[in-house]
N, C-alpha and C. Protein backbone atom coordinates (compact mmCIF):
# COMPACT_ATOMS: atom_id res chain seq x y z
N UNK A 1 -30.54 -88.78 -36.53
CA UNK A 1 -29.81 -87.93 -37.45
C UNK A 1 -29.88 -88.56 -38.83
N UNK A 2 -30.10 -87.71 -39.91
CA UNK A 2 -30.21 -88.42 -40.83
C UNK A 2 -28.75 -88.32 -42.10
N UNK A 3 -28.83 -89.25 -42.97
CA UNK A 3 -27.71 -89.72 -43.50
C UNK A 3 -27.17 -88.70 -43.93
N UNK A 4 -27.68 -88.21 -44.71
CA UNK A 4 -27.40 -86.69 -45.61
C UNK A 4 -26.84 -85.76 -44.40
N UNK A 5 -26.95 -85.61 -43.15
CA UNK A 5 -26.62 -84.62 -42.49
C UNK A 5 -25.34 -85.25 -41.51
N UNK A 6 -25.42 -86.77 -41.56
CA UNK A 6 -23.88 -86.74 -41.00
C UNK A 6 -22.67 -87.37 -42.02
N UNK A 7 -23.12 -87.33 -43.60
CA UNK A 7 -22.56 -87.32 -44.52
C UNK A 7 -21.68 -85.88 -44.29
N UNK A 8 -22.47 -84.78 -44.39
CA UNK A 8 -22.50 -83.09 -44.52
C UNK A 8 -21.21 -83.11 -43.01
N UNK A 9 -21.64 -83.51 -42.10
CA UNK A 9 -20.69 -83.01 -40.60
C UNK A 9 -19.54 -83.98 -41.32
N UNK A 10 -19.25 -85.36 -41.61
CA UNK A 10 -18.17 -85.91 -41.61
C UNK A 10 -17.00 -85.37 -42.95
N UNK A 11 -18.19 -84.81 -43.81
CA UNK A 11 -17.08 -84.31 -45.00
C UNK A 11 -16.79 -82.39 -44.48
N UNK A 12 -17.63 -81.99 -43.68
CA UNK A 12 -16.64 -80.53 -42.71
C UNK A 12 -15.62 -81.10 -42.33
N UNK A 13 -15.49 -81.80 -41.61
CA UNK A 13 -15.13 -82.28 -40.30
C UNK A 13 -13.47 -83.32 -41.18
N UNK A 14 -13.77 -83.26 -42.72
CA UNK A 14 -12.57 -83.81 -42.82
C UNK A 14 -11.72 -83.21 -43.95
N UNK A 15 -12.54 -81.99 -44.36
CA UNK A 15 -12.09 -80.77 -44.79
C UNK A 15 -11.38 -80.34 -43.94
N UNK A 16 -12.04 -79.83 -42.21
CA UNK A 16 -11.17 -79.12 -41.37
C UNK A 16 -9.97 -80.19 -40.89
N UNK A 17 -9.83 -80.98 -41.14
CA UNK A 17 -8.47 -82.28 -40.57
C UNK A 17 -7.78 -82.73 -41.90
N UNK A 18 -8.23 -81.89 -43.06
CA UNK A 18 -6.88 -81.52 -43.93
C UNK A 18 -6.20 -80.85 -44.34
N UNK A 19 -7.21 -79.11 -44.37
CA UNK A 19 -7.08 -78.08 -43.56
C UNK A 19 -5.24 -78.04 -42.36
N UNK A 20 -6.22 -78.55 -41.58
CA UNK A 20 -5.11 -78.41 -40.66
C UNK A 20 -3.79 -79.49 -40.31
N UNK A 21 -3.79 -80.51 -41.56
CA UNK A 21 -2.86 -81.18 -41.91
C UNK A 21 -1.73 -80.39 -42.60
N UNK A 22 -2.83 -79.51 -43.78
CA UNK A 22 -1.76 -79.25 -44.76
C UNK A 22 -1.14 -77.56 -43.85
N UNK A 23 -1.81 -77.11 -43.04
CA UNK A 23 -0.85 -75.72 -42.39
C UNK A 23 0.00 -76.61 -41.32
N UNK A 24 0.19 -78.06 -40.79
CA UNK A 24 1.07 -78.19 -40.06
C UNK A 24 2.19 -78.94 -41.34
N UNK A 25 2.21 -79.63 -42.71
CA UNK A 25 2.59 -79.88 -43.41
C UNK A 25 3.79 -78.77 -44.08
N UNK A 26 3.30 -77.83 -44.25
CA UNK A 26 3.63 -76.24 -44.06
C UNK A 26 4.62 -75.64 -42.93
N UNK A 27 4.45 -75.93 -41.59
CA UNK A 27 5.47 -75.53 -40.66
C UNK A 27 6.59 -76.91 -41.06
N UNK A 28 6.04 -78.03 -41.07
CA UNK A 28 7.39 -78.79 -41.27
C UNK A 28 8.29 -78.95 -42.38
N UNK A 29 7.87 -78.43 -43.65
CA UNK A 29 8.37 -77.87 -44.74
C UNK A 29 9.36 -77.13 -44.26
N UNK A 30 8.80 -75.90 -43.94
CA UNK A 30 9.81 -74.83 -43.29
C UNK A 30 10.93 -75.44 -42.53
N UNK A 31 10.56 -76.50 -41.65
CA UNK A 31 11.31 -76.78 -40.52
C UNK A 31 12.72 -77.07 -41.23
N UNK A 32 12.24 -77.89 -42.23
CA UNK A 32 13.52 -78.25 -43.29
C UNK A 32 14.05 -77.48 -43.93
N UNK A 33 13.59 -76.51 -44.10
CA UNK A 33 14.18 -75.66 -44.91
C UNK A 33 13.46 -75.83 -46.88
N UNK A 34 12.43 -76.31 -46.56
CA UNK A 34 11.87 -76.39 -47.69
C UNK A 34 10.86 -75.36 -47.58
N UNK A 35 11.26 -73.99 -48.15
CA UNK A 35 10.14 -73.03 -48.27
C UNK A 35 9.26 -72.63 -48.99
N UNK A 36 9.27 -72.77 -50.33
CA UNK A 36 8.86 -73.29 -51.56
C UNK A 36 8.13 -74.17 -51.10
N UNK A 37 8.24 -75.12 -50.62
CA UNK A 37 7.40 -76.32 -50.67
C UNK A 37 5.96 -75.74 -49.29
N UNK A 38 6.63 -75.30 -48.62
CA UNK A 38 5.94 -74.29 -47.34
C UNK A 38 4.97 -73.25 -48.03
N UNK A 39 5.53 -72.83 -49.25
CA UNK A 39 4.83 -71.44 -49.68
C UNK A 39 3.52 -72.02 -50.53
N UNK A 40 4.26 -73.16 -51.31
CA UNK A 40 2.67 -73.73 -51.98
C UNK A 40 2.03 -74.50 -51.23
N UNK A 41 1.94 -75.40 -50.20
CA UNK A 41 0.87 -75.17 -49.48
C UNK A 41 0.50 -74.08 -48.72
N UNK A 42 0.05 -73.23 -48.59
CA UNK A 42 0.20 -71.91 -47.89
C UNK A 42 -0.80 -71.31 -48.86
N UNK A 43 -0.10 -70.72 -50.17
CA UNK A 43 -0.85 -70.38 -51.52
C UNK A 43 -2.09 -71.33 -51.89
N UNK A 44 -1.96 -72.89 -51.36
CA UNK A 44 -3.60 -73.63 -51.68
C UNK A 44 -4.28 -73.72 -50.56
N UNK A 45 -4.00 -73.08 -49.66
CA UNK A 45 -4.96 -72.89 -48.56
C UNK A 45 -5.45 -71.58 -48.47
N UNK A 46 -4.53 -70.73 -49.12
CA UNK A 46 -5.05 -69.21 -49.29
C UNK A 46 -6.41 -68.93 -50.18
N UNK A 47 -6.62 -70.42 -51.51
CA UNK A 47 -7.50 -69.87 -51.87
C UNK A 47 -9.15 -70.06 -51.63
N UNK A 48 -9.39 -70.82 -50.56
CA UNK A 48 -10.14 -71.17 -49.89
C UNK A 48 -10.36 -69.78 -49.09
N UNK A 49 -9.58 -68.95 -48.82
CA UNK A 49 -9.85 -68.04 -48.06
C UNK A 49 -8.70 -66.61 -48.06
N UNK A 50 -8.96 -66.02 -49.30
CA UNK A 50 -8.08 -65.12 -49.52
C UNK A 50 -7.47 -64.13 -49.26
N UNK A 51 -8.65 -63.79 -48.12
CA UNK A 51 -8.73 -62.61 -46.96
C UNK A 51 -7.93 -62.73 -45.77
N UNK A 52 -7.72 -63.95 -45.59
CA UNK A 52 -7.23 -64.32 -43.96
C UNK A 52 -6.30 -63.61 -43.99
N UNK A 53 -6.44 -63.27 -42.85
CA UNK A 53 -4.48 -62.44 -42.57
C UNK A 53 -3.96 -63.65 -42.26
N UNK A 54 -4.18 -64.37 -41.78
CA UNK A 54 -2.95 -65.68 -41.46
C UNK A 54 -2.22 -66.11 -42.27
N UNK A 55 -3.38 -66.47 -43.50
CA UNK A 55 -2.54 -67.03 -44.79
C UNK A 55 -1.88 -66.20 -45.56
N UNK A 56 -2.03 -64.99 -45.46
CA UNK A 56 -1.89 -64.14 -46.29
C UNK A 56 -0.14 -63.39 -45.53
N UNK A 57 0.00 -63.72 -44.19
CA UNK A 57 1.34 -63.59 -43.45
C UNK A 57 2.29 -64.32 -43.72
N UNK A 58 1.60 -65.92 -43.66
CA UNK A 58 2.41 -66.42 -44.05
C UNK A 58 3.24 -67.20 -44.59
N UNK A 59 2.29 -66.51 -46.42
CA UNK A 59 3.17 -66.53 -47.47
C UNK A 59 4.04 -65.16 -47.54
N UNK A 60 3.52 -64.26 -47.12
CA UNK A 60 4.76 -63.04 -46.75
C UNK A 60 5.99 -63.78 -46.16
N UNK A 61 5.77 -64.05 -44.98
CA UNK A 61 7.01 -64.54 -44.34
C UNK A 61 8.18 -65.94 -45.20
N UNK A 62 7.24 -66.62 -45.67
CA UNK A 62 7.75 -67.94 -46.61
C UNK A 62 8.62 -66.76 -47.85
N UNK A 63 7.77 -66.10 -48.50
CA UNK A 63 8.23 -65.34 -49.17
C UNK A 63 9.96 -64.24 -49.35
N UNK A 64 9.77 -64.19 -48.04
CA UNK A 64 10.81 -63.27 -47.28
C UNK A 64 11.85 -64.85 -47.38
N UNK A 65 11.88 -65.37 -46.61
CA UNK A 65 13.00 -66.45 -46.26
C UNK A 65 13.69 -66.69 -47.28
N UNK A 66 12.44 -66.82 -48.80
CA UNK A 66 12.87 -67.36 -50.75
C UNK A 66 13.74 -66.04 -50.97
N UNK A 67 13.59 -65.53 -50.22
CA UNK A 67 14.45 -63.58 -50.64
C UNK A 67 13.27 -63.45 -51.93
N UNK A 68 12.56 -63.29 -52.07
CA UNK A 68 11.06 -62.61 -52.91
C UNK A 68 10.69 -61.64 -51.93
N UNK A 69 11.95 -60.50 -51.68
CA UNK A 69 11.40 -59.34 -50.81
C UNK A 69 10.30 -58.31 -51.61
N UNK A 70 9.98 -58.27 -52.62
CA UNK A 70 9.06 -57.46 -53.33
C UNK A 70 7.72 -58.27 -53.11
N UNK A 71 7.44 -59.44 -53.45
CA UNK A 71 6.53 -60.43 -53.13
C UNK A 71 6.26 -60.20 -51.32
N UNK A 72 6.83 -60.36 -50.79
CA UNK A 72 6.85 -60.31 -49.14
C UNK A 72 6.47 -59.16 -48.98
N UNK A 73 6.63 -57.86 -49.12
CA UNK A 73 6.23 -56.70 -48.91
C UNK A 73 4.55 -56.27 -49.42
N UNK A 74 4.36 -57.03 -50.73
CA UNK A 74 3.04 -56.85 -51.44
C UNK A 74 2.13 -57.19 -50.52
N UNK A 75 2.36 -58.61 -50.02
CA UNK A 75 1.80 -59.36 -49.18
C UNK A 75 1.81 -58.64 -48.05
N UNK A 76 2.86 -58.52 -46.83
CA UNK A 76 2.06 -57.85 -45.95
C UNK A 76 1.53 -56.72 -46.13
N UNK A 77 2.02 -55.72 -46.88
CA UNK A 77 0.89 -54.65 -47.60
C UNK A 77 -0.47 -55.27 -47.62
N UNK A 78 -1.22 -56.10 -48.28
CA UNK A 78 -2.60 -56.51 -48.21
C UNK A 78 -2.89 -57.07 -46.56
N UNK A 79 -1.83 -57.96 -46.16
CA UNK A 79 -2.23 -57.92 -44.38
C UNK A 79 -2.96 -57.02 -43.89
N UNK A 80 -1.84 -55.60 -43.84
CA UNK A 80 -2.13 -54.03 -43.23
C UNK A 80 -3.65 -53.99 -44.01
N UNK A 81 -3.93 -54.43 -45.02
CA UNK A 81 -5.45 -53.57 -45.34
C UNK A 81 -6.39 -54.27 -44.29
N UNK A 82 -6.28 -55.39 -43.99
CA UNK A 82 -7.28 -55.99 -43.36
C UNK A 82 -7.07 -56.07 -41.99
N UNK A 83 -5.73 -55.80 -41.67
CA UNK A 83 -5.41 -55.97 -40.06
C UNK A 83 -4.31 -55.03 -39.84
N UNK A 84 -4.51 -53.61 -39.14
CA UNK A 84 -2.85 -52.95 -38.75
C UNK A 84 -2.72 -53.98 -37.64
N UNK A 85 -1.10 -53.74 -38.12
CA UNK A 85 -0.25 -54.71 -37.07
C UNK A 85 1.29 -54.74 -36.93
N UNK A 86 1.63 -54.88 -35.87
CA UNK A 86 3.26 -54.04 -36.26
C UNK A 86 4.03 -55.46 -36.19
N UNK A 87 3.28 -56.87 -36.88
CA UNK A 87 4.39 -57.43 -37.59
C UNK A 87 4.52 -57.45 -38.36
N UNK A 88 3.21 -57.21 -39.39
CA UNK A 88 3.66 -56.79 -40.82
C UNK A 88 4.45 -55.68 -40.99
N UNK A 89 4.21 -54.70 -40.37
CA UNK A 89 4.91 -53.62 -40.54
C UNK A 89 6.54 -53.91 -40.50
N UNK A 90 7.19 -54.66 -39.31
CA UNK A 90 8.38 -55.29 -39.09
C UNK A 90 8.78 -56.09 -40.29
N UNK A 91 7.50 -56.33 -40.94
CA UNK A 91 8.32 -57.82 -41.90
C UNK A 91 8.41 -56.70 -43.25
N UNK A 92 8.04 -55.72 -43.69
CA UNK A 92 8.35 -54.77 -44.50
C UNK A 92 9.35 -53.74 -44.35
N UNK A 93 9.64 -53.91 -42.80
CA UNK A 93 10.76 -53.56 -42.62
C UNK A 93 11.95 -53.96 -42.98
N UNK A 94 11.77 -55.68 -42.84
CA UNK A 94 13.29 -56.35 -42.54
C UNK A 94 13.33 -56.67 -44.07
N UNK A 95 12.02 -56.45 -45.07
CA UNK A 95 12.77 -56.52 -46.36
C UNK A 95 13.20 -55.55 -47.48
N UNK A 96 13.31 -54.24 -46.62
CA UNK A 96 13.90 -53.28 -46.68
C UNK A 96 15.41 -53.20 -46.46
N UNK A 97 15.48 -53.56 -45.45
CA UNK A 97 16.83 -54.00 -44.63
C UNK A 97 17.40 -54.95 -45.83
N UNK A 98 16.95 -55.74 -46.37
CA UNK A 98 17.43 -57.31 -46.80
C UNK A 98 17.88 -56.38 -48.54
N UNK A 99 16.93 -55.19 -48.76
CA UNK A 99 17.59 -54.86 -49.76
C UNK A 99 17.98 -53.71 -50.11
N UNK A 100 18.74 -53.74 -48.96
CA UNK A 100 19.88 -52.75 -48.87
C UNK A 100 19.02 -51.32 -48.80
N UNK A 101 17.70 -51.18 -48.43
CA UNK A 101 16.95 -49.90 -48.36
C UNK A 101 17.03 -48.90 -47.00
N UNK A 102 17.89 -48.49 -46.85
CA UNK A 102 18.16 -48.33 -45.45
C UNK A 102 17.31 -47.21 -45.14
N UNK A 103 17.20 -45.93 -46.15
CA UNK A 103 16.34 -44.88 -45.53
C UNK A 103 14.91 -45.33 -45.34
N UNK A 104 14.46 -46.05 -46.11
CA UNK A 104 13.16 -46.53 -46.02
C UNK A 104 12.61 -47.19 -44.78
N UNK A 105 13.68 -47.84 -44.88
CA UNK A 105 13.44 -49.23 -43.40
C UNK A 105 13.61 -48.26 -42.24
N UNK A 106 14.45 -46.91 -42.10
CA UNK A 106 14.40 -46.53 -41.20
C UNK A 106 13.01 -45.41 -40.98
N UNK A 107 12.88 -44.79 -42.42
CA UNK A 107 11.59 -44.20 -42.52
C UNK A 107 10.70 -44.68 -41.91
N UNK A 108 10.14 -46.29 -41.84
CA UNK A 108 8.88 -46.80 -41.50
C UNK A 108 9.23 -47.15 -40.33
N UNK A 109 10.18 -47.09 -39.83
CA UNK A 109 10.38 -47.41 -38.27
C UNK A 109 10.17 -45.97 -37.14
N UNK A 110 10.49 -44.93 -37.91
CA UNK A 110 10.75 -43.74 -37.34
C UNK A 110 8.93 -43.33 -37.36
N UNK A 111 8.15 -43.64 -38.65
CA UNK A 111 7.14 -43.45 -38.17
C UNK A 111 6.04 -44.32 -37.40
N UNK A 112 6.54 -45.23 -36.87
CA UNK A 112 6.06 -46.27 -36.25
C UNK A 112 6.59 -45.91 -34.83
N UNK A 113 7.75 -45.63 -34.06
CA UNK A 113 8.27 -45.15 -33.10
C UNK A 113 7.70 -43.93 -32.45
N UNK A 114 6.84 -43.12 -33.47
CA UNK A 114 5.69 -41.51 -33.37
C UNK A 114 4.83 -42.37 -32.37
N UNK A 115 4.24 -43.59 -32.26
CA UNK A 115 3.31 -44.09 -30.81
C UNK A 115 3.71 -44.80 -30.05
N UNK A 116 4.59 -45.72 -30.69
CA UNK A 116 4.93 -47.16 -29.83
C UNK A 116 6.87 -46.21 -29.90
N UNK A 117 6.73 -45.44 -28.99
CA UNK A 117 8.11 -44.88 -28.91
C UNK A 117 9.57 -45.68 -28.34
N UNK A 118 8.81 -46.66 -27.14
CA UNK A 118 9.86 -47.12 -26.64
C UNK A 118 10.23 -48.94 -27.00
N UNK A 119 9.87 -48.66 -28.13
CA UNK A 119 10.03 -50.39 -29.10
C UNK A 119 11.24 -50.66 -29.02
N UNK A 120 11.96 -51.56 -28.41
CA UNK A 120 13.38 -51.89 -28.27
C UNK A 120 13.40 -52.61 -29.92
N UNK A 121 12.47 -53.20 -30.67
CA UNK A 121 12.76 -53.95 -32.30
C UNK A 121 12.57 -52.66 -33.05
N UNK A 122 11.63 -51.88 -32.85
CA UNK A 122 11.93 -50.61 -33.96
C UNK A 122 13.15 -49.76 -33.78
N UNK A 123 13.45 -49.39 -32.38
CA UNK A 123 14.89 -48.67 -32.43
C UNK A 123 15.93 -49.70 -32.91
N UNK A 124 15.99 -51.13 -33.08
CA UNK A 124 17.28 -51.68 -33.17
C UNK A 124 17.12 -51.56 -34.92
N UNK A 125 16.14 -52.03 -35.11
CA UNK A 125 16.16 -51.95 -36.95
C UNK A 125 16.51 -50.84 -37.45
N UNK A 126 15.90 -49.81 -36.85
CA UNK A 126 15.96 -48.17 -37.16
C UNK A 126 17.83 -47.69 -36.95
N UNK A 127 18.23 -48.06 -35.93
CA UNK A 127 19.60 -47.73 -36.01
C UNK A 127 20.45 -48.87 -36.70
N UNK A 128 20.10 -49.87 -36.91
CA UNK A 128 20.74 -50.89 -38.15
C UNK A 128 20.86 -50.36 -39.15
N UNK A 129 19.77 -49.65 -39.76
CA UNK A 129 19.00 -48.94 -41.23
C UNK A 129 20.20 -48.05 -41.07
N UNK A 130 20.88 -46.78 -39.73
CA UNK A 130 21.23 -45.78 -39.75
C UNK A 130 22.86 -45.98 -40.07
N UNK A 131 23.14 -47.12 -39.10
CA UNK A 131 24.75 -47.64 -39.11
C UNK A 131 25.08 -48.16 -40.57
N UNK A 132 24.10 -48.93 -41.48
CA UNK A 132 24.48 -49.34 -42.75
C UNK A 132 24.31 -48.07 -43.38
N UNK A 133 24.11 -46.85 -43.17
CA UNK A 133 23.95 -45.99 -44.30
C UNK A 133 25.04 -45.40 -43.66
N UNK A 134 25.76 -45.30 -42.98
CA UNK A 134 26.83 -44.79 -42.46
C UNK A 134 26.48 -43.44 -41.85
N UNK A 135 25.30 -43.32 -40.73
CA UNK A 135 24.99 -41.97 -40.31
C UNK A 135 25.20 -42.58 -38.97
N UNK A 136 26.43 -42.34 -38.57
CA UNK A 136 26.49 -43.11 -36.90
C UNK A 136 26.50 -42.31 -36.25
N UNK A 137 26.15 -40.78 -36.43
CA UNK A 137 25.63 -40.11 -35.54
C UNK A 137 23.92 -40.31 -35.00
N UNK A 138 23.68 -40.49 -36.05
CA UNK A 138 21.98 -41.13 -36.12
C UNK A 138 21.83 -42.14 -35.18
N UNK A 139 22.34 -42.86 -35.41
CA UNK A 139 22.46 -44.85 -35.22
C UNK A 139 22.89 -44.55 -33.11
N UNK A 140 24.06 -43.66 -32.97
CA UNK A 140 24.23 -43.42 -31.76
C UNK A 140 22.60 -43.10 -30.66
N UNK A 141 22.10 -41.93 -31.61
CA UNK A 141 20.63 -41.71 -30.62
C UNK A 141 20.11 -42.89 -30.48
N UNK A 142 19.85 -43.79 -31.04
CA UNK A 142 18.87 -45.13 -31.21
C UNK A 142 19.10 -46.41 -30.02
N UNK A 143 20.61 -45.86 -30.43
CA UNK A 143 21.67 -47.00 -29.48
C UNK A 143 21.43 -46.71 -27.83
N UNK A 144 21.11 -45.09 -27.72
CA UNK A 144 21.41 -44.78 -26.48
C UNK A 144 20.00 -45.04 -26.17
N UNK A 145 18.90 -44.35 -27.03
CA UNK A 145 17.55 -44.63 -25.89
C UNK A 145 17.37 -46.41 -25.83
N UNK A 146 18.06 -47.47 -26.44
CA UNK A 146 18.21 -48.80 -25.85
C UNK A 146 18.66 -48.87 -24.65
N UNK A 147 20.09 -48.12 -24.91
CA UNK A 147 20.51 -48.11 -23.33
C UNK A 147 20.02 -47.77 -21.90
N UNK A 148 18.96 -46.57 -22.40
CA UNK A 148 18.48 -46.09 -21.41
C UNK A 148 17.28 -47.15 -20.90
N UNK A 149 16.87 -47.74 -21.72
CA UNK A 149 15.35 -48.55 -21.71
C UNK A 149 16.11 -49.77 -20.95
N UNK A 150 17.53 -50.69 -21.46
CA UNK A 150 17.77 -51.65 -20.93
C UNK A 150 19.22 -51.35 -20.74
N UNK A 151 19.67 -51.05 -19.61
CA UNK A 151 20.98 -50.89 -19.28
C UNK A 151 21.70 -51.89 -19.15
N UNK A 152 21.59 -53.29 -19.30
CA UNK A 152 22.57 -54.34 -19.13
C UNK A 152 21.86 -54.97 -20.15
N UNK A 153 21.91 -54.77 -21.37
CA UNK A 153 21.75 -55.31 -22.28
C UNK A 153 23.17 -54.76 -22.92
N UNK A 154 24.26 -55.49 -22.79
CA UNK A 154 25.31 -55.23 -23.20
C UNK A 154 25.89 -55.15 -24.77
N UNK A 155 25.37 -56.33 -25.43
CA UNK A 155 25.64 -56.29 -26.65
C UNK A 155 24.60 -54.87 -27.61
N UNK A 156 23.63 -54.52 -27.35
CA UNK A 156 23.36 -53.11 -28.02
C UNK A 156 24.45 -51.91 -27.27
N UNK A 157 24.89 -52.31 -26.20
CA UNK A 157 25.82 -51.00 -25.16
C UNK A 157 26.87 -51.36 -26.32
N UNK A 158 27.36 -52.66 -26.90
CA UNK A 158 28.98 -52.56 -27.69
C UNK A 158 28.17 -51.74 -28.73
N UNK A 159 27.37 -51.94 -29.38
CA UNK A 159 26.80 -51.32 -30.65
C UNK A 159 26.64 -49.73 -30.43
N UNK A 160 26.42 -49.39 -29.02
CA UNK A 160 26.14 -47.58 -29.06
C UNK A 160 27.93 -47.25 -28.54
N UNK A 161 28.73 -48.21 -28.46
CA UNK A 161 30.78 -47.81 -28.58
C UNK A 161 31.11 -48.02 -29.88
N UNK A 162 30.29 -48.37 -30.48
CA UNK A 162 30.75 -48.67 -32.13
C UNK A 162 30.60 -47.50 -32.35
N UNK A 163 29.34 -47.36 -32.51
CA UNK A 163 28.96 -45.84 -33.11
C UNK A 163 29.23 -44.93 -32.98
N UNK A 164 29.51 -44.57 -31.59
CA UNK A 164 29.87 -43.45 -31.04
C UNK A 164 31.41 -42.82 -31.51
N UNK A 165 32.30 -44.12 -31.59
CA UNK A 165 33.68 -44.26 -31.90
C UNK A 165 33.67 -43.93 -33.23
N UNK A 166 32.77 -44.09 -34.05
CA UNK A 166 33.09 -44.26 -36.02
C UNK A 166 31.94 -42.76 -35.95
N UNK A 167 31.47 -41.81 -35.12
CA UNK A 167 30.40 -40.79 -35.37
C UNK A 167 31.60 -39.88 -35.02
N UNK A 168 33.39 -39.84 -34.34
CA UNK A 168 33.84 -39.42 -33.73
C UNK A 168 33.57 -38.49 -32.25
N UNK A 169 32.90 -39.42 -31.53
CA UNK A 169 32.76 -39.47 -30.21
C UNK A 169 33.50 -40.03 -28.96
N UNK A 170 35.01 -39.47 -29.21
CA UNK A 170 35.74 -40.47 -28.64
C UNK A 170 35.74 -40.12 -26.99
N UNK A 171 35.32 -39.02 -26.51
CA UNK A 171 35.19 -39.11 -25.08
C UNK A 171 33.84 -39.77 -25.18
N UNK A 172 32.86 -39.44 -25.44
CA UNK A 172 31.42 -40.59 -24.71
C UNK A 172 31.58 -42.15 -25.23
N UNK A 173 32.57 -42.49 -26.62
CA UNK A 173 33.07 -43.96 -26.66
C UNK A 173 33.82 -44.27 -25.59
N UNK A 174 34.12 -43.67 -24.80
CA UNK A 174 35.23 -44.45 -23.98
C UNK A 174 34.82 -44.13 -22.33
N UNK A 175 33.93 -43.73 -22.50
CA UNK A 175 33.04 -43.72 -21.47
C UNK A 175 31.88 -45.35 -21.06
N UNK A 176 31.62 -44.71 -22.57
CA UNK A 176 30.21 -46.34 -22.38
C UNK A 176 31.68 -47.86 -22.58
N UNK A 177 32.75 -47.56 -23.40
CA UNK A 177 33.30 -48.38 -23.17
C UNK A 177 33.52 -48.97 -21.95
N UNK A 178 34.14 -48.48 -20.85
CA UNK A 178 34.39 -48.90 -19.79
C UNK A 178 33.25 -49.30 -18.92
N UNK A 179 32.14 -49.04 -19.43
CA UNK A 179 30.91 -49.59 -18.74
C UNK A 179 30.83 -51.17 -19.58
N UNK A 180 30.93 -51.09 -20.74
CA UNK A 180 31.05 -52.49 -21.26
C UNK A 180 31.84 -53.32 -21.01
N UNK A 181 33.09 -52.47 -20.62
CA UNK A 181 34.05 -54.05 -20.38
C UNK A 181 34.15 -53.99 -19.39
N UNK A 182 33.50 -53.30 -17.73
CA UNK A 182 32.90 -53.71 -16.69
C UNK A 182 32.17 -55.11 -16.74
N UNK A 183 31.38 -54.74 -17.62
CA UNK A 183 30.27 -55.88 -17.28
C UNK A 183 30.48 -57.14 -18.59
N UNK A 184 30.86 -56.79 -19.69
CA UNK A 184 31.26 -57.81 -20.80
C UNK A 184 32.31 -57.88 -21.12
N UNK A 185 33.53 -57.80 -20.31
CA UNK A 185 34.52 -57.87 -20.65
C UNK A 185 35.15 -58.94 -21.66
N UNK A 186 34.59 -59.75 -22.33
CA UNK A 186 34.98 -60.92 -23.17
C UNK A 186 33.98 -60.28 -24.91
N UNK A 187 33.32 -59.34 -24.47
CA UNK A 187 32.52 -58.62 -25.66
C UNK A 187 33.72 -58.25 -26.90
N UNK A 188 33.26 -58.56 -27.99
CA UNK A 188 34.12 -58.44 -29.21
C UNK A 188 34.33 -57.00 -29.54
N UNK A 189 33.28 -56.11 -29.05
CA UNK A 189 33.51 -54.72 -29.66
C UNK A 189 35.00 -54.67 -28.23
N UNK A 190 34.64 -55.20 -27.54
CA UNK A 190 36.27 -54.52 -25.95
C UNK A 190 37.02 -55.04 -26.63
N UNK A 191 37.46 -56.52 -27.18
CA UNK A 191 38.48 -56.79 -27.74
C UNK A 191 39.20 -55.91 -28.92
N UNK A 192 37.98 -55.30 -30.15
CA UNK A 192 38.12 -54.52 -30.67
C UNK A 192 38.90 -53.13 -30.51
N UNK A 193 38.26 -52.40 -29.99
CA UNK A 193 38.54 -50.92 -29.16
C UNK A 193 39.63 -51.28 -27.91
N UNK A 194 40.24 -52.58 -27.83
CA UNK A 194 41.02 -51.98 -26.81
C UNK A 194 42.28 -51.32 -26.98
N UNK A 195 42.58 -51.61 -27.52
CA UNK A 195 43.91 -50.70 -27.70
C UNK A 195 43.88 -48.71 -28.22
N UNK A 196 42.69 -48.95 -28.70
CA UNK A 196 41.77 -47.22 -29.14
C UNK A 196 41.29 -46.87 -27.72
N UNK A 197 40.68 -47.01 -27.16
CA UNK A 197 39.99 -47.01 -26.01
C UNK A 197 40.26 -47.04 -24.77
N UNK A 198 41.17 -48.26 -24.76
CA UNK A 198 41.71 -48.55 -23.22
C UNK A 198 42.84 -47.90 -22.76
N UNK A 199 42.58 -46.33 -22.72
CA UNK A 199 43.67 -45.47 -22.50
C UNK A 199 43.34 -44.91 -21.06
């Protein structure tokens, strides 16, 4: 082998082992809570390769944590050009959610739910989106096809007695109630509603 060519393999070879220094340099940033410090390495590995969806996620996500929800959204926006994927889609969701966009966040969930119908994370965001805008009649449908999908998933069951109770549904609240404090009886929404409820 000649010099020039394992000159050439040892300087790849230590490109790729700083490379992958500086993206684990990057998770431990984060780990600390240093995201900023996470996001610029992230941003100097991006420009080596500007296209990647990897890098390009996650400075979205670093982004999101800094609350740079406009920045985070841009970003997975360019993700989606190069890769559909329903975590970008989720992470443009939740910074919707984060600013206070509730029809929106529920908009892109509702049309995301048109294939992947029985998404237990798009119905929960989607009726989050519905309960902060105060449509708890809305937020109730969302709550229930959870219920139906996972019936002992109790803490979304307190969330479809919330709703149901503040949509004025007080016979089907006190229905699913007593199924909740069957099974969660120490659940904060039973402590809540008991004295409304426990009639």
């Amino acid at each position: 082998m000649s010099k020039k060519i394992l000159i050439l393999i040892l300087s790849l070879l230590g490109a790729y082992l700083l490379s992958a220094q500086n993206i684990q340099d990057s998770y431990l940033a984060e780990a600390r809570g240093d995201f900023q410090n996470a996001l610029t390495i992230m941003q100097d590995l991006a420009r080596q390769d500007p296209d990647d969806v990897f890098y390009t996620m996650r400075q979205a996500w670093l982004s999101y944590l800094l609350g740079q929800y406009n920045q985070a959204v841009t970003l997975y926006n360019k993700s989606l050009q190069e890769l559909d994927h329903l975590d970008a889609h989720l992470g443009i969701i939740n910074c919707h959610l984060a600013l206070g966009e509730w029809n929106q966040a529920r908009a892109r969930a509702d049309q995301l739910l048109k294939t992947d119908v029985d998404n237990p994370i798009l119905l929960s965001k989607a009726a989050y989106a519905a309960y902060m805008n105060k449509d708890y009649a809305t937020a109730v449908g969302y709550f229930e096809r959870i219920a139906n999908l996972y019936p002992w998933d109790m803490d979304n069951r307190g969330y479809l007695v919330n709703n149901l109770y503040l949509s004025g549904n007080i016979p089907k609240a006190k229905t699913e109630y007593r199924i909740l404090k069957k099974y969660a009886p120490q659940s904060q929404i039973v402590v809540d509603y008991q004295k409304v409820l426990d009639q």
